[in-house]
Protein backbone atom coordinates (compact mmCIF):
# COMPACT_ATOMS: atom_id res chain seq x y z
CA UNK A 1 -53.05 -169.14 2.35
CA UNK A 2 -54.79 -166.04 0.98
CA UNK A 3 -51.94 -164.02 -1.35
CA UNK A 4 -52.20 -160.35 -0.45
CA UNK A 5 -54.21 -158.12 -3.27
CA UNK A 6 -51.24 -155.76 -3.65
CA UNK A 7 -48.27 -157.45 -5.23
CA UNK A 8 -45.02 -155.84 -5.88
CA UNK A 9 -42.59 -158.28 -8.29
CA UNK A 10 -39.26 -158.67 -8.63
CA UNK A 11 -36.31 -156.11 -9.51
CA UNK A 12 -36.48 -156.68 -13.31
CA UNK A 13 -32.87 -157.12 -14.92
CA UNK A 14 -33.04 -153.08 -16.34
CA UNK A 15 -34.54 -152.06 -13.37
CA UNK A 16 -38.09 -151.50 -12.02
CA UNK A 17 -40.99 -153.55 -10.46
CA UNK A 18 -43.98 -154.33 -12.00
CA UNK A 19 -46.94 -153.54 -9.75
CA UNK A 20 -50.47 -155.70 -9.44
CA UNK A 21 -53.49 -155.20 -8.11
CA UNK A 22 -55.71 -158.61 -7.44
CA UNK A 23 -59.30 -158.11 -6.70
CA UNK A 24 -62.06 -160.25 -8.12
CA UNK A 25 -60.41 -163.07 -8.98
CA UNK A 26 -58.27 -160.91 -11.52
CA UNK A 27 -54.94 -159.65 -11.48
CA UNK A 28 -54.35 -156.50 -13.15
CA UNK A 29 -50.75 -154.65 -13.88
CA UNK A 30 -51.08 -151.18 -12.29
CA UNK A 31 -47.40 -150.22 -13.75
CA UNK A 32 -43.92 -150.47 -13.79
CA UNK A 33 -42.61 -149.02 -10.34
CA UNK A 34 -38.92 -147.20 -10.02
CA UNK A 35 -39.73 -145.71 -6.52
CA UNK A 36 -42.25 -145.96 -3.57
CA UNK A 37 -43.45 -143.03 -5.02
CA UNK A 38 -44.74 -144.56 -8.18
CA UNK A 39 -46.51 -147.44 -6.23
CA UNK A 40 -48.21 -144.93 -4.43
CA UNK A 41 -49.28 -143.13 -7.42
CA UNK A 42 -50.64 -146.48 -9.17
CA UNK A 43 -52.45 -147.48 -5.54
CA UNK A 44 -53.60 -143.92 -5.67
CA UNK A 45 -55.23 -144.18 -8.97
CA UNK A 46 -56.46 -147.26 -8.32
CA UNK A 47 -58.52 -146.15 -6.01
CA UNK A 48 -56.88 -147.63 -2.67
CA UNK A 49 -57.50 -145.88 0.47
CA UNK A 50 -54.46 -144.48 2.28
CA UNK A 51 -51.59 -145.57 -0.37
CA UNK A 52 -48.66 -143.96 1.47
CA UNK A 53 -49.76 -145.57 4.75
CA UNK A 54 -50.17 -148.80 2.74
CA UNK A 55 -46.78 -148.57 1.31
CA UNK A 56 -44.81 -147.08 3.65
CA UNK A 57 -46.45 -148.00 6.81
CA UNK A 58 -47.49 -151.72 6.21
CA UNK A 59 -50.98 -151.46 7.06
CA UNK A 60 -54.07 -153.07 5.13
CA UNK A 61 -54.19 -154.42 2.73
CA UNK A 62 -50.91 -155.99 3.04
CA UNK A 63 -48.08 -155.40 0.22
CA UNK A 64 -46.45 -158.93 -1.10
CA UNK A 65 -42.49 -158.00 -2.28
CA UNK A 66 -41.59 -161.18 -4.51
CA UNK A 67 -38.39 -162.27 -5.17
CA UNK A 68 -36.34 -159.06 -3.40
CA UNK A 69 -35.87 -157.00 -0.15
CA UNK A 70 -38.96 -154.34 -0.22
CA UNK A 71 -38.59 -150.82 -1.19
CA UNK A 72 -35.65 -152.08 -3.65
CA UNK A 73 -35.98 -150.99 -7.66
CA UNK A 74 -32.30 -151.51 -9.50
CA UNK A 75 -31.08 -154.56 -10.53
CA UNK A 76 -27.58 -155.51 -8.57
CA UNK A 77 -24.53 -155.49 -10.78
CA UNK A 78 -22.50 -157.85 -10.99
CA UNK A 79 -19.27 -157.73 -9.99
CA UNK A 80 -16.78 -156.93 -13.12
CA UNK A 81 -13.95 -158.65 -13.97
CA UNK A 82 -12.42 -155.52 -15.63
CA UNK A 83 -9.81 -153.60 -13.63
């Protein structure tokens, strides 16, 4: 199976997803991501055609969310044990 060439990683523990872009055989970090905004932005400076429609409207080329639910950015807390 064929991973897609946009690749949105997990929720890292401070928050944020680290955006890639694989073309070529390479994968290259576009940027740390807080919002669907910023992975537009990145997509948009890298060149991709129609980054709100690929973000937001799940069109071509596809959008791989590793590890949590898309369109997530903060970390879950953990429940505390202080009152």
């Amino acid at each position: 199976m064929e991973h897609a060439p946009i690749v949105v990683h997990r929720v890292s523990p401070s928050g944020g997803r680290r955006v890639s872009l694989r073309a070529e055989g390479r994968e290259t970090v576009l940027g740390v991501a807080h919002s669907d905004a910023d992975v537009i932005e990145f997509l948009r400076r890298a060149e991709v055609p129609d980054p709100d429609e690929v973000v937001l409207g799940g069109t071509a080329p596809p959008v791989e969310w590793q590890g949590d639910a898309p369109h997530v950015y903060e970390a879950e807390t953990a429940p505390s044990d202080l009152p």
